[in-house]
C-alpha atoms as a PDB file:
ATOM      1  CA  UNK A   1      11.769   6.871 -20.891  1.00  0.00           C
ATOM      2  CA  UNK A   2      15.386   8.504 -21.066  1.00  0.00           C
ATOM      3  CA  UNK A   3      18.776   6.672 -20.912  1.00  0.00           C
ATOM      4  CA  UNK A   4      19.830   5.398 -17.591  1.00  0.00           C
ATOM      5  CA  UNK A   5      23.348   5.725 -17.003  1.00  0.00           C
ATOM      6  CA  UNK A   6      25.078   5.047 -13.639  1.00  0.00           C
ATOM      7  CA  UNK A   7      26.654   7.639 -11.807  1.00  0.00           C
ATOM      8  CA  UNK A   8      29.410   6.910  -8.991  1.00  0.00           C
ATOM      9  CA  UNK A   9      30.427   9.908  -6.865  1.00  0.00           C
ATOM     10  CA  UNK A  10      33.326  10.643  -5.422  1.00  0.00           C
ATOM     11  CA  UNK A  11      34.295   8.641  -2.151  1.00  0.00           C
ATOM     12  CA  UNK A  12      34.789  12.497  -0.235  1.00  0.00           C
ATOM     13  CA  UNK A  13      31.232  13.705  -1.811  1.00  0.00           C
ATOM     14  CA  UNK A  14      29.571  10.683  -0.324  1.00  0.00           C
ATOM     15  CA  UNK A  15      30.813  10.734   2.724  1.00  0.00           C
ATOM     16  CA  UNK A  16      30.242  14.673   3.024  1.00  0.00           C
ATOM     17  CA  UNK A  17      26.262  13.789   2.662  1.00  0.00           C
ATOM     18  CA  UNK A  18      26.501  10.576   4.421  1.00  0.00           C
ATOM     19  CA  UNK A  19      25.379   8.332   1.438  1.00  0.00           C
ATOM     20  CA  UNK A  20      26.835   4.809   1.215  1.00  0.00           C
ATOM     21  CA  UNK A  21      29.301   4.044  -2.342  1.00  0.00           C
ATOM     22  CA  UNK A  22      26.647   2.261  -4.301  1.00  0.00           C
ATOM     23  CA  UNK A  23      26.019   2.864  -8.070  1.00  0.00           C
ATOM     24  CA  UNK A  24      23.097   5.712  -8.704  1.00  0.00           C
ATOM     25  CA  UNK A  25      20.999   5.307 -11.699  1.00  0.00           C
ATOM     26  CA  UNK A  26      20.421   8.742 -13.642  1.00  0.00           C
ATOM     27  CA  UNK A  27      19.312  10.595 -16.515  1.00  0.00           C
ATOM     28  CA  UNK A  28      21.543  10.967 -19.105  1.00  0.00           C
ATOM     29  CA  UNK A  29      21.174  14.502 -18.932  1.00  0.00           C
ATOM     30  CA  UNK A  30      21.732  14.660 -14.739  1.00  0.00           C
ATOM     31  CA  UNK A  31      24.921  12.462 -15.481  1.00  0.00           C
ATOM     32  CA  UNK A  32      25.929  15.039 -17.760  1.00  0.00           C
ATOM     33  CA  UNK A  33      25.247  17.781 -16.026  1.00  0.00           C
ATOM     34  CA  UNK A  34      26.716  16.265 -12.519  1.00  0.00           C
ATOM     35  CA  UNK A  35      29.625  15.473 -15.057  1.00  0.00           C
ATOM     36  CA  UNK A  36      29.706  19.103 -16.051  1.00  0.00           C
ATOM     37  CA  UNK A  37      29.363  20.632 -12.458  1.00  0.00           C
ATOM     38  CA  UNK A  38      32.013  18.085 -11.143  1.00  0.00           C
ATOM     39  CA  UNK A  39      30.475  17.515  -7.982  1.00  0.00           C
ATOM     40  CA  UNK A  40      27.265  18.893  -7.646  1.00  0.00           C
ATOM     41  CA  UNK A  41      24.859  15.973  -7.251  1.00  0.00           C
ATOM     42  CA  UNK A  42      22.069  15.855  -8.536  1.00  0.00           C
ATOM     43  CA  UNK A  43      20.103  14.205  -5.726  1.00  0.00           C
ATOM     44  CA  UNK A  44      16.884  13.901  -6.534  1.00  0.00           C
ATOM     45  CA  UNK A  45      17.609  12.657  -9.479  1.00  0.00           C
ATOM     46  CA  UNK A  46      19.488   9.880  -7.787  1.00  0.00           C
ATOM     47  CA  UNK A  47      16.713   9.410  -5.541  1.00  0.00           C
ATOM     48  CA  UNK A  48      14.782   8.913  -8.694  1.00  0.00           C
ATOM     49  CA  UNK A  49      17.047   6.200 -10.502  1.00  0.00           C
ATOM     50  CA  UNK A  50      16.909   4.521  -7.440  1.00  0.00           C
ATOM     51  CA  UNK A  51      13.165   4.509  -6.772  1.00  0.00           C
ATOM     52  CA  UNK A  52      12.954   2.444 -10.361  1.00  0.00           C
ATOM     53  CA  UNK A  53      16.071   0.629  -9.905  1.00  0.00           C
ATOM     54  CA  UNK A  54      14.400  -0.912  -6.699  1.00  0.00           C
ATOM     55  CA  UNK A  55      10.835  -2.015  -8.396  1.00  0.00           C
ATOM     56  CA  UNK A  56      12.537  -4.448 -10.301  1.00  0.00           C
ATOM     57  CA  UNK A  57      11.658  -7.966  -8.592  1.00  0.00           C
ATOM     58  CA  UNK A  58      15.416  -9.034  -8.970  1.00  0.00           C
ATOM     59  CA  UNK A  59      16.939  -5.953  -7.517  1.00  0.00           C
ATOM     60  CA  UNK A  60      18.715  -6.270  -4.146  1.00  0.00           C
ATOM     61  CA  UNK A  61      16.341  -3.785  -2.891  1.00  0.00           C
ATOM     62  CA  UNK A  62      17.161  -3.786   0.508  1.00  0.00           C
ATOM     63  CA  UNK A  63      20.605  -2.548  -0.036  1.00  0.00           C
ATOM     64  CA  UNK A  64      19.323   0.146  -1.938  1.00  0.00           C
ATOM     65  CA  UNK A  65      17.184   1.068   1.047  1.00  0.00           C
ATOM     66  CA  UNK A  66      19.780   3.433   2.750  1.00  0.00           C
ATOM     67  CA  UNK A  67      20.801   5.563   0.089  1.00  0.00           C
ATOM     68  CA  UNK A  68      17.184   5.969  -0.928  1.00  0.00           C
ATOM     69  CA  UNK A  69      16.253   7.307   2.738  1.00  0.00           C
ATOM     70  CA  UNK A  70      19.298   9.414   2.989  1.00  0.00           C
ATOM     71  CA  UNK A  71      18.683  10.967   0.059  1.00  0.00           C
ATOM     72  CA  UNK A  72      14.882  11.844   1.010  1.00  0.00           C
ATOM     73  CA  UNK A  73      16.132  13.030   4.437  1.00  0.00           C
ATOM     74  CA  UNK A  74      18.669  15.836   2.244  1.00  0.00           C
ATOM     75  CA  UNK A  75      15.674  16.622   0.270  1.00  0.00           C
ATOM     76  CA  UNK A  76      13.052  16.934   2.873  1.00  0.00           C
ATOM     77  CA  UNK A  77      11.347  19.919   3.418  1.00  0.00           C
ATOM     78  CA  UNK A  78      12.562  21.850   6.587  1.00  0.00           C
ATOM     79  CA  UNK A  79       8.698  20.469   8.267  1.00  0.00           C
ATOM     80  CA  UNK A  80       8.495  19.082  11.220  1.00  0.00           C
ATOM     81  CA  UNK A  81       4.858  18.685  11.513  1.00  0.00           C
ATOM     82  CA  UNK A  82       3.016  15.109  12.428  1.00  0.00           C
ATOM     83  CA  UNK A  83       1.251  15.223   9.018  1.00  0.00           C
ATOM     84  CA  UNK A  84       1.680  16.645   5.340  1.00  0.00           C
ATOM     85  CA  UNK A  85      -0.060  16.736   2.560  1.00  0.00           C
ATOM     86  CA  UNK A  86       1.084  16.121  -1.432  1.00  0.00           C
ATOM     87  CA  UNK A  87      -0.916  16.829  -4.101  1.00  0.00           C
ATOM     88  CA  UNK A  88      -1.470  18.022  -7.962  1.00  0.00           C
ATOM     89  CA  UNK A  89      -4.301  18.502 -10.302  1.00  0.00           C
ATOM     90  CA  UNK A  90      -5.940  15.209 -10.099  1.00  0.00           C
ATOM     91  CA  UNK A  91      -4.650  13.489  -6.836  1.00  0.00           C
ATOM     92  CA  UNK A  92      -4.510  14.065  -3.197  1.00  0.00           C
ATOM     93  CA  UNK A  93      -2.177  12.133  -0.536  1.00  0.00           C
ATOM     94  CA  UNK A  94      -2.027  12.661   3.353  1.00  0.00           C
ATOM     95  CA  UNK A  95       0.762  11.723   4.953  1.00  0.00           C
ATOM     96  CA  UNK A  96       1.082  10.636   8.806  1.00  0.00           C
ATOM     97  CA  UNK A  97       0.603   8.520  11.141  1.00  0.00           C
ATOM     98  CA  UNK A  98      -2.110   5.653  10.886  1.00  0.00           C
ATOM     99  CA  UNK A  99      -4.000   4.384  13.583  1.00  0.00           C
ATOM    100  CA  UNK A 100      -3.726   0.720  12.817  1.00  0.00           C
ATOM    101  CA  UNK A 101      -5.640  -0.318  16.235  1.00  0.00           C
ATOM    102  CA  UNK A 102      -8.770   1.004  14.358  1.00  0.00           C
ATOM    103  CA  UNK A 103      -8.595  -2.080  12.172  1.00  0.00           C
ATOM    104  CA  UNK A 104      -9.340  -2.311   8.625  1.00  0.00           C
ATOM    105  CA  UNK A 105      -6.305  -0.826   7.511  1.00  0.00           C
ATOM    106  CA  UNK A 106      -4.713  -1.675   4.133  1.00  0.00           C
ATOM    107  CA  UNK A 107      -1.052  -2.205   3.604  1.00  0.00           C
ATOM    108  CA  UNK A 108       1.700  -2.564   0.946  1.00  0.00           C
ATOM    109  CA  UNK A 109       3.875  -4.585   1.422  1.00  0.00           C
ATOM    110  CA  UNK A 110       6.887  -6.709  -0.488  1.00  0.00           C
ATOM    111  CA  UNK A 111       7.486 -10.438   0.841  1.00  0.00           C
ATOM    112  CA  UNK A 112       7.156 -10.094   4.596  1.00  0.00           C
ATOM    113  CA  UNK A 113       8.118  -6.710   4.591  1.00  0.00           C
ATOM    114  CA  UNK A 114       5.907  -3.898   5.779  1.00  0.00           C
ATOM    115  CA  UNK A 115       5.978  -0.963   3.207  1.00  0.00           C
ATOM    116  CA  UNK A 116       2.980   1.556   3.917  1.00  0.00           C
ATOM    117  CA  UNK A 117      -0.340   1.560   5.706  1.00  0.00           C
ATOM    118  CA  UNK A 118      -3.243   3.048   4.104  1.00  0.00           C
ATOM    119  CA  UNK A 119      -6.189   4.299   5.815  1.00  0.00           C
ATOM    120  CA  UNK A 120      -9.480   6.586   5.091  1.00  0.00           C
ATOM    121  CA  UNK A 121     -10.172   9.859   5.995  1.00  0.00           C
ATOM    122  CA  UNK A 122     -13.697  11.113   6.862  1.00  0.00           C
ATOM    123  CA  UNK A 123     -13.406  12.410   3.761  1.00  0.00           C
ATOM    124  CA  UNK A 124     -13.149   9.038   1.780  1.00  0.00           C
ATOM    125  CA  UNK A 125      -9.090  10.367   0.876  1.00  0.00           C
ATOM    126  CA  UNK A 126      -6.257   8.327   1.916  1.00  0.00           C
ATOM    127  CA  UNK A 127      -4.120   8.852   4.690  1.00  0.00           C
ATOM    128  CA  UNK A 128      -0.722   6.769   4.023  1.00  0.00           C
ATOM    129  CA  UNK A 129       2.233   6.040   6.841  1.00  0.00           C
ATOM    130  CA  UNK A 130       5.753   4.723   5.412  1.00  0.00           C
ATOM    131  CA  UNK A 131       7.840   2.744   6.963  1.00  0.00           C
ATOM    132  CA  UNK A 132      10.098   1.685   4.440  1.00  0.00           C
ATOM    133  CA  UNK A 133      11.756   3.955   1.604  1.00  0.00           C
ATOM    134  CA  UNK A 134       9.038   3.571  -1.432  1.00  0.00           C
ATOM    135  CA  UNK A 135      10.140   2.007  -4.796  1.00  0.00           C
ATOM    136  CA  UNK A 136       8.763   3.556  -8.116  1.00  0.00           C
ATOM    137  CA  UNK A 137       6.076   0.576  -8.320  1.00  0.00           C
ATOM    138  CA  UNK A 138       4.261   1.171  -4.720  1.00  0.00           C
ATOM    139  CA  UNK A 139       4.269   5.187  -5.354  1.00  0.00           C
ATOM    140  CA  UNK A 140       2.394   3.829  -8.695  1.00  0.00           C
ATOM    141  CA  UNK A 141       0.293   1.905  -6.619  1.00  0.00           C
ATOM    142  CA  UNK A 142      -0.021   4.953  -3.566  1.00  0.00           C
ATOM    143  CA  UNK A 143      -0.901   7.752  -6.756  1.00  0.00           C
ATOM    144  CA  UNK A 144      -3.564   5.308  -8.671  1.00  0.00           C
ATOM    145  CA  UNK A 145      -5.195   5.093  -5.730  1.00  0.00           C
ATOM    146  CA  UNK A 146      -4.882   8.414  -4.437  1.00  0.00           C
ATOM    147  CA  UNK A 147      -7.044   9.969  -7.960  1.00  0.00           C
ATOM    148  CA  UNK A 148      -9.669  12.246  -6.607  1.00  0.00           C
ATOM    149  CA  UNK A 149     -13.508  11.302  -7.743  1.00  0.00           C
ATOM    150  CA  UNK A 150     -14.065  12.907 -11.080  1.00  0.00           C
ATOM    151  CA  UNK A 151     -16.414  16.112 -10.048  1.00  0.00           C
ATOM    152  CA  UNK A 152     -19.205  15.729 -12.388  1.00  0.00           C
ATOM    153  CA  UNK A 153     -21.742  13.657 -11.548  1.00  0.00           C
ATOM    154  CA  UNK A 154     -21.844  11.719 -14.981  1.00  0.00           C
ATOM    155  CA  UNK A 155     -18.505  10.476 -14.560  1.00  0.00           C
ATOM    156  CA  UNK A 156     -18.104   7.062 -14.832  1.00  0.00           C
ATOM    157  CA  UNK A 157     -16.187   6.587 -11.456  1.00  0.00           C
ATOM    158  CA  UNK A 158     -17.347   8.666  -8.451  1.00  0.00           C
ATOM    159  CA  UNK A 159     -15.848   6.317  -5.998  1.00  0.00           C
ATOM    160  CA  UNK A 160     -13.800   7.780  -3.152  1.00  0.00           C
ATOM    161  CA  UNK A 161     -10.240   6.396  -2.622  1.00  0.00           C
ATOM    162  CA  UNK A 162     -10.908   4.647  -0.007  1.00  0.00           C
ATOM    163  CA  UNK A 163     -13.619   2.868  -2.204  1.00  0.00           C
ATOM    164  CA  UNK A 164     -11.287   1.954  -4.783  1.00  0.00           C
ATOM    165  CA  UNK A 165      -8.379   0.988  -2.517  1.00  0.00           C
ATOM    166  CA  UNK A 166     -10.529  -1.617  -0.919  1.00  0.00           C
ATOM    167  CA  UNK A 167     -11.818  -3.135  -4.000  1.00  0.00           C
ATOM    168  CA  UNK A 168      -8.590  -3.021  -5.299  1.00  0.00           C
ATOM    169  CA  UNK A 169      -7.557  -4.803  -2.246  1.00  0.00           C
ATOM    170  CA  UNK A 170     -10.424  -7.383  -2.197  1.00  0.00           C
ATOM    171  CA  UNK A 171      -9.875  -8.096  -6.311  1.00  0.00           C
ATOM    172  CA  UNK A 172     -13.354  -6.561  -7.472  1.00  0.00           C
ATOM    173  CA  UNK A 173     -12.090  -3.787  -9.895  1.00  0.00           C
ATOM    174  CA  UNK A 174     -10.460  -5.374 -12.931  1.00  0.00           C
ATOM    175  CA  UNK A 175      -9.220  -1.793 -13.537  1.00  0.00           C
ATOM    176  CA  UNK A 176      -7.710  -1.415 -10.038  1.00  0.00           C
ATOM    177  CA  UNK A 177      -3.678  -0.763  -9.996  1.00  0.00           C
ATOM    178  CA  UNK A 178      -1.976  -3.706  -9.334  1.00  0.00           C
ATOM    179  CA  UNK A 179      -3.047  -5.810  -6.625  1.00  0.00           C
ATOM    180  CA  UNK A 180       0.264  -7.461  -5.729  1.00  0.00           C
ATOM    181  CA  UNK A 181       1.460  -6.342  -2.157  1.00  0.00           C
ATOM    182  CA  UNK A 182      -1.901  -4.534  -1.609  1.00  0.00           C
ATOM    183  CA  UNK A 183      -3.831  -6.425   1.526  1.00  0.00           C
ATOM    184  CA  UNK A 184      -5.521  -6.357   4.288  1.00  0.00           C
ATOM    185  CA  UNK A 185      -2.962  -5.279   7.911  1.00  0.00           C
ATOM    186  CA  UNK A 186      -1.984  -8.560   8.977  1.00  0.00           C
ATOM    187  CA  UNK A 187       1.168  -7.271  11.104  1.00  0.00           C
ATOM    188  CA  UNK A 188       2.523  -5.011  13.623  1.00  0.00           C
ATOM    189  CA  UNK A 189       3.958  -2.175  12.104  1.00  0.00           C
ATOM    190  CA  UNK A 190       7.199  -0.300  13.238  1.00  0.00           C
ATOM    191  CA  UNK A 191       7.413   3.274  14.242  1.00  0.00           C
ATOM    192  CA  UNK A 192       6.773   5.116  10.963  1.00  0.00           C
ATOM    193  CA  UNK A 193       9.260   6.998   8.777  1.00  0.00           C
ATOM    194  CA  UNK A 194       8.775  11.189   8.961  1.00  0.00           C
ATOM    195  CA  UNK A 195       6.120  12.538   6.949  1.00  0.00           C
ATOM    196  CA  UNK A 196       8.932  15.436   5.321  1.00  0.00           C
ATOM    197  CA  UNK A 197      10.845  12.590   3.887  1.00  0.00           C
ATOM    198  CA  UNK A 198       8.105  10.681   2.508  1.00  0.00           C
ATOM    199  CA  UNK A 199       6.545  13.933   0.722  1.00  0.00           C
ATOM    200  CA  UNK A 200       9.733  14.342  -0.364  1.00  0.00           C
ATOM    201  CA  UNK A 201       9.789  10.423  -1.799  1.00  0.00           C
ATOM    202  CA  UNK A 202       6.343  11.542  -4.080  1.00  0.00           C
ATOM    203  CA  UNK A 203       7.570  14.657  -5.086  1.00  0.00           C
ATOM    204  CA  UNK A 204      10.905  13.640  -6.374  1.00  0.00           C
ATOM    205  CA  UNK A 205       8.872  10.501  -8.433  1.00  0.00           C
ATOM    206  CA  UNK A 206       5.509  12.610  -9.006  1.00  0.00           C
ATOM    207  CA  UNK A 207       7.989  15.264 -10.891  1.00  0.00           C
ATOM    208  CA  UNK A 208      10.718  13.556 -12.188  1.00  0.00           C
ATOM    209  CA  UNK A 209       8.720  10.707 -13.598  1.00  0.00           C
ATOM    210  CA  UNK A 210       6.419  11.811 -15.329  1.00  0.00           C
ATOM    211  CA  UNK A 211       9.101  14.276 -17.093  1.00  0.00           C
ATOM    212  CA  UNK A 212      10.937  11.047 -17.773  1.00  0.00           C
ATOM    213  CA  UNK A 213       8.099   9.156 -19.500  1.00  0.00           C
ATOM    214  CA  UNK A 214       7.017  12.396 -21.295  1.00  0.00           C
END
């Protein structure tokens, strides 16, 4: 993992995108180069720092929650449609609306707060709806579980998603993600955040994380 370093932009940037004056976590390179640039953001990298910033259990996520949709809203693809889909070689994520009157929908959540439904489709993929911006440790969760079934038949693990999300869920898979905040719906669920901004959530940590860790 690179250096962290905290990057405060201008007052008169900030404003111009409508973020809120809060530290942002980058790169030591995207600090550099913002440095460099003087006053070209880099935003997804901010979006980033943030995203990890907010996993840790003493972090005053909440306030954090603003920026972090802002900044998915300014990198949003220009898609208005009801649902999206992200993807790469070995994983595959809908993203849209959930029908949680169908029951047995699985959620993430943190404390009492409502972070993502998950459903199935016919499929056995997931379907996910967010209603909260998504800290690095629930897109861990949303990506583990979102692995497509190996393709040969000898694999060791031809489960669908689905499959493994509810096992995960119910505490049967010792080699499930972490099952902290993954359960059973238990709650009514607000009106869910756009699909553009949430692709634009796993893109920014799909990409820049694993570039990070690399």
């Amino acid at each position: 993992m690179q250096s962290m370093i905290e990057l405060h932009p201008k007052p008169d940037a900030l404003h111009g995108l409508g973020l809120p004056a809060i530290p942002y976590p980058v790169a030591l390179p995207a600090f550099q180069a913002a440095v460099a640039n003087d006053g070209e953001l880099p935003l997804a990298d901010m979006l980033h720092g943030l995203q990890l910033r907010a996993a840790d259990a003493a972090a005053d996520w909440q306030r954090m929650e603003p920026a972090m949709a802002r900044l998915a809203e300014l990198l949003a693809p220009d898609d208005a449609r009801e649902s999206v889909t992200a993807a790469a070689d070995d994983w595959w994520l809908e993203v849209g609306p959930v029908d949680l009157d169908q029951g047995g929908t699985l959620t993430l959540q943190r404390g009492h707060a409502l972070l993502a439904a998950i459903a199935p489709r016919e499929d056995g993929r997931l379907r996910v709806a967010a209603y909260r911006p998504l800290d690095s440790r629930t897109l861990e969760i949303l990506l583990a579980l979102a692995v497509l079934p190996a393709s040969s038949p000898d694999a060791a693990d031809a489960r669908t998603c689905w499959e493994r999300a509810q096992e995960a869920a119910a505490g049967g898979d010792p080699h499930a993600p972490s099952r902290e905040g993954l359960t059973w719906l238990s709650q009514r669920a607000p009106t869910p955040r756009k699909p553009a901004c949430v692709l634009a959530e796993i893109r920014t940590f799909h990409t820049l994380h694993r570039a990070r860790s690399g």
